[in-house]
N, C-alpha and C. Protein backbone atom coordinates (compact mmCIF):
# COMPACT_ATOMS: atom_id res chain seq x y z
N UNK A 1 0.82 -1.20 0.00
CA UNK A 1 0.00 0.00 0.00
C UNK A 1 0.86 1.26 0.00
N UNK A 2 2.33 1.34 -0.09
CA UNK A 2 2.99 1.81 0.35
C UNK A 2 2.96 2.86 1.46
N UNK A 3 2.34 2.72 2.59
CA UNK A 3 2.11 3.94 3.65
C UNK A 3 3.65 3.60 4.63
N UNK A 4 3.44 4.65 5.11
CA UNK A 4 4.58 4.50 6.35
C UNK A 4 4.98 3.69 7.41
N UNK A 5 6.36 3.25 7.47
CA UNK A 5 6.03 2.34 8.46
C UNK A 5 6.83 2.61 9.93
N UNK A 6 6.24 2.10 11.18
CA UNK A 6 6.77 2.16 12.09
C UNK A 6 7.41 1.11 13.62
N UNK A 7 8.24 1.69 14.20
CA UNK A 7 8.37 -0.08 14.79
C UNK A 7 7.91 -0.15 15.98
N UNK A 8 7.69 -1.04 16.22
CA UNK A 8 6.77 -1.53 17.48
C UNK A 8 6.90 -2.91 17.81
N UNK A 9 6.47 -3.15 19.20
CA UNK A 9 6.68 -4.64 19.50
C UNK A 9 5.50 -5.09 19.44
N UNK A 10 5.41 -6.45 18.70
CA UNK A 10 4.49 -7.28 18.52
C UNK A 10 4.07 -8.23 19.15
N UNK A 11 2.73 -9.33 18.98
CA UNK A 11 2.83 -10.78 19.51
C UNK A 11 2.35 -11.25 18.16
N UNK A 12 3.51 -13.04 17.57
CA UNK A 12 3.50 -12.83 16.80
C UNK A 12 3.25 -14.75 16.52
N UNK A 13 2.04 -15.13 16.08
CA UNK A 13 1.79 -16.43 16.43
C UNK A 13 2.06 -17.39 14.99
N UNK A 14 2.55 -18.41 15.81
CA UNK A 14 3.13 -19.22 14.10
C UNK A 14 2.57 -20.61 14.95
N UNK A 15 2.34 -21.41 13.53
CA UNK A 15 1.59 -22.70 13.55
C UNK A 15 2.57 -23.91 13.01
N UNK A 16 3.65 -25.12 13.93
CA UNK A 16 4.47 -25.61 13.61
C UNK A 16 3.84 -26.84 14.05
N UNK A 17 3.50 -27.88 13.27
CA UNK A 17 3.77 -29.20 13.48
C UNK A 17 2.17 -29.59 14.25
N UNK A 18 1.50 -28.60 13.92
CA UNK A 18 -0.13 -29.17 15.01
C UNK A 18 -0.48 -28.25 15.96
N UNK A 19 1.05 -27.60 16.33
CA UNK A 19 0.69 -26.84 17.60
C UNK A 19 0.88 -25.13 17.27
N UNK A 20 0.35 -24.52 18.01
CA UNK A 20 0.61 -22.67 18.33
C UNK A 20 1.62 -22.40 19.27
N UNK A 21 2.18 -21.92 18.44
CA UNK A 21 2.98 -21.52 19.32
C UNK A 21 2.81 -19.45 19.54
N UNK A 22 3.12 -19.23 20.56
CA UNK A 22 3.25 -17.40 20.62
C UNK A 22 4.01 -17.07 20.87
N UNK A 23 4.70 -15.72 20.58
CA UNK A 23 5.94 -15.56 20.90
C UNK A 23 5.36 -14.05 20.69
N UNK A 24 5.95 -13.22 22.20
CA UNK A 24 5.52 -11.77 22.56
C UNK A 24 6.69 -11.05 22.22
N UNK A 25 6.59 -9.71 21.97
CA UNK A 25 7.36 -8.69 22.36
C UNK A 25 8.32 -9.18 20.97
N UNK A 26 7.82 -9.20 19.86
CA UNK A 26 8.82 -9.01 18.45
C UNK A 26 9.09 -8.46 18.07
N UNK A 27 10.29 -7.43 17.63
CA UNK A 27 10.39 -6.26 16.83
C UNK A 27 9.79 -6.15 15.67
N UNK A 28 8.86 -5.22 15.27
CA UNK A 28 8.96 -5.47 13.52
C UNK A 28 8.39 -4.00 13.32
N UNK A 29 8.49 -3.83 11.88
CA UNK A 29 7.85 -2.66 11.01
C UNK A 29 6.47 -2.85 10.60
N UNK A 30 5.56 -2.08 11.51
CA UNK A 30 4.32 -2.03 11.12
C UNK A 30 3.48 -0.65 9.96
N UNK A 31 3.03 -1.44 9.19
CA UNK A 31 2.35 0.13 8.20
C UNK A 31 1.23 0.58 9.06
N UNK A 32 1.43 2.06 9.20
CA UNK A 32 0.47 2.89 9.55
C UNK A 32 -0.78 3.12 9.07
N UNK A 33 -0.86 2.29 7.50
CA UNK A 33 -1.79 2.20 7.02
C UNK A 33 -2.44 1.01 6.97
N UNK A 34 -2.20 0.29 6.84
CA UNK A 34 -2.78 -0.86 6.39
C UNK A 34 -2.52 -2.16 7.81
N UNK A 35 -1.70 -1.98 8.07
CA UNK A 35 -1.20 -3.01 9.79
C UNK A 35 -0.17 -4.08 9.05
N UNK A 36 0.20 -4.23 8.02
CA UNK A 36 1.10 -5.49 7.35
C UNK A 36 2.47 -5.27 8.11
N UNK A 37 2.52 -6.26 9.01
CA UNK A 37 3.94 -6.24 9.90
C UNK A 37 5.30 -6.90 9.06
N UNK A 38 6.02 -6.74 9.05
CA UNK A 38 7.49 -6.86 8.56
C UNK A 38 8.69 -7.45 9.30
N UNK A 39 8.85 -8.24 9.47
CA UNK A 39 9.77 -9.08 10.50
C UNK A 39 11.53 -8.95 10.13
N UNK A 40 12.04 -8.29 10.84
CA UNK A 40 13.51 -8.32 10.24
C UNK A 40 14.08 -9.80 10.63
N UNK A 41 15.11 -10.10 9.41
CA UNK A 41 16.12 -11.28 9.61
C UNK A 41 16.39 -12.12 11.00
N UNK A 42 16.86 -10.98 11.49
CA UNK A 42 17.39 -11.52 12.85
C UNK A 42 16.17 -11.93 13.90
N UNK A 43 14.85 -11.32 14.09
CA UNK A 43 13.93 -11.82 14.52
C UNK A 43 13.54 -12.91 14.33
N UNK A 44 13.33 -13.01 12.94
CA UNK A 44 12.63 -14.16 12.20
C UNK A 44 13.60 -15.61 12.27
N UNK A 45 15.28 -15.52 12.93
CA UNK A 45 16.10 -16.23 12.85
C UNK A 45 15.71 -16.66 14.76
N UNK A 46 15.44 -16.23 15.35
CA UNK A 46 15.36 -16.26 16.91
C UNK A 46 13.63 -16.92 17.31
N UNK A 47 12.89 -16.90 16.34
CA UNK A 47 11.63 -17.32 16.30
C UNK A 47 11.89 -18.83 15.71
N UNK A 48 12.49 -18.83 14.55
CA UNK A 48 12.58 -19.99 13.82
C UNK A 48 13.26 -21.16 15.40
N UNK A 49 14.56 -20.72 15.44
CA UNK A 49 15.39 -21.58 16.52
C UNK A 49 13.95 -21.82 18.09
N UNK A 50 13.24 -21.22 18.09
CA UNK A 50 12.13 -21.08 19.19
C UNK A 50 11.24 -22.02 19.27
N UNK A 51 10.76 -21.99 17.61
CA UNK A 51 9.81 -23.11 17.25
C UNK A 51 10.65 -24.44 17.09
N UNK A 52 11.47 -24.48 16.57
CA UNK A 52 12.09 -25.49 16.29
C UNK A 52 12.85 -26.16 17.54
N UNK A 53 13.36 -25.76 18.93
CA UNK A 53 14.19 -26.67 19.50
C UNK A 53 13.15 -26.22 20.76
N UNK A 54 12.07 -25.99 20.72
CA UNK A 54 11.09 -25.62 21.98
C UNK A 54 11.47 -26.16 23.00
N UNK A 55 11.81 -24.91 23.60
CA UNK A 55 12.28 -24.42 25.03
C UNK A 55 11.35 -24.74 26.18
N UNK A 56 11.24 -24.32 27.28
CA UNK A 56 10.42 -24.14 28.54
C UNK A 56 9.72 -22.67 27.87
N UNK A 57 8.82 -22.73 27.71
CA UNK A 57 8.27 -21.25 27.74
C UNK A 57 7.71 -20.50 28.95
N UNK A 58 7.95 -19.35 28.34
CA UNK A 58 7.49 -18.26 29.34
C UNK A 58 6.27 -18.48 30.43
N UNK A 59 5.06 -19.04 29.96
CA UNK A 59 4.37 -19.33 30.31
C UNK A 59 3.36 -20.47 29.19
N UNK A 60 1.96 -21.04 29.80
CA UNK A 60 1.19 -21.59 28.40
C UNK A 60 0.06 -20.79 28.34
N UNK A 61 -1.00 -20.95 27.62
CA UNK A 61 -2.05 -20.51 27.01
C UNK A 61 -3.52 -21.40 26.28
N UNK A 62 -4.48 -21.47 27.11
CA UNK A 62 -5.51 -22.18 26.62
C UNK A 62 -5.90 -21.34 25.50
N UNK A 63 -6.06 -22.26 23.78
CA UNK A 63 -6.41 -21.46 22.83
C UNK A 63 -7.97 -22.66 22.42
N UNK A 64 -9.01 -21.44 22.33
CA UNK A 64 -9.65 -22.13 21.79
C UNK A 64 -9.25 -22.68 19.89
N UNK A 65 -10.31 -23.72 20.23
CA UNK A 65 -10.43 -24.22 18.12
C UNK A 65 -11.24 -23.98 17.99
N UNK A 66 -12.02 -23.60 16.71
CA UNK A 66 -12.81 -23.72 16.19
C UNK A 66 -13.00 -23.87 14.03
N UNK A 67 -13.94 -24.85 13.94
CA UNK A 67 -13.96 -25.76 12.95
C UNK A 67 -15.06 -24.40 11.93
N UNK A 68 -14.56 -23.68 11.01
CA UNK A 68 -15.83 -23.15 10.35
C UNK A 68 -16.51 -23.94 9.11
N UNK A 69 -15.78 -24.81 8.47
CA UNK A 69 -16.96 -25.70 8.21
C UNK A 69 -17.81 -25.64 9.05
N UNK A 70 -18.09 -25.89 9.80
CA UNK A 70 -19.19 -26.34 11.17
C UNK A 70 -20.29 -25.12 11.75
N UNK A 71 -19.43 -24.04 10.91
CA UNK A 71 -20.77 -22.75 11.58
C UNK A 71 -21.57 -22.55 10.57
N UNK A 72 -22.82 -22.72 10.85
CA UNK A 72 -23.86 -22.25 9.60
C UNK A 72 -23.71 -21.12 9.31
């Protein structure tokens, strides 16, 4: 959209292997216009190693599911 962008910390949820994982407080470039967040390298390298060798986390989180096939 090309609008401006600015940085801010995020929460930034990725879906590996079945499960959710969350991961708070991400750096990234958000557009002022539109909200399309932008993840620099090095973030996206510290998330990857996160999902992949899962740690003790910070804490957990009951997430609901829900199936929309299933909603009229």
């Amino acid at each position: 959209c090309k609008g401006d962008t600015e940085e801010r910390l995020i929460t930034y949820i990725q879906e590996y292997k079945g499960r959710v994982v969350i991961i708070e407080n991400v750096p990234a470039e958000v557009c002022t216009q539109c909200g399309e967040k932008f993840i620099r390298p090095e973030a996206a390298r510290k998330i990857q190693r996160l999902v992949w060798e899962q740690p003790a986390p910070k804490r957990r989180a009951d997430v609901p599911v829900y199936d929309l096939a299933e909603v009229a």
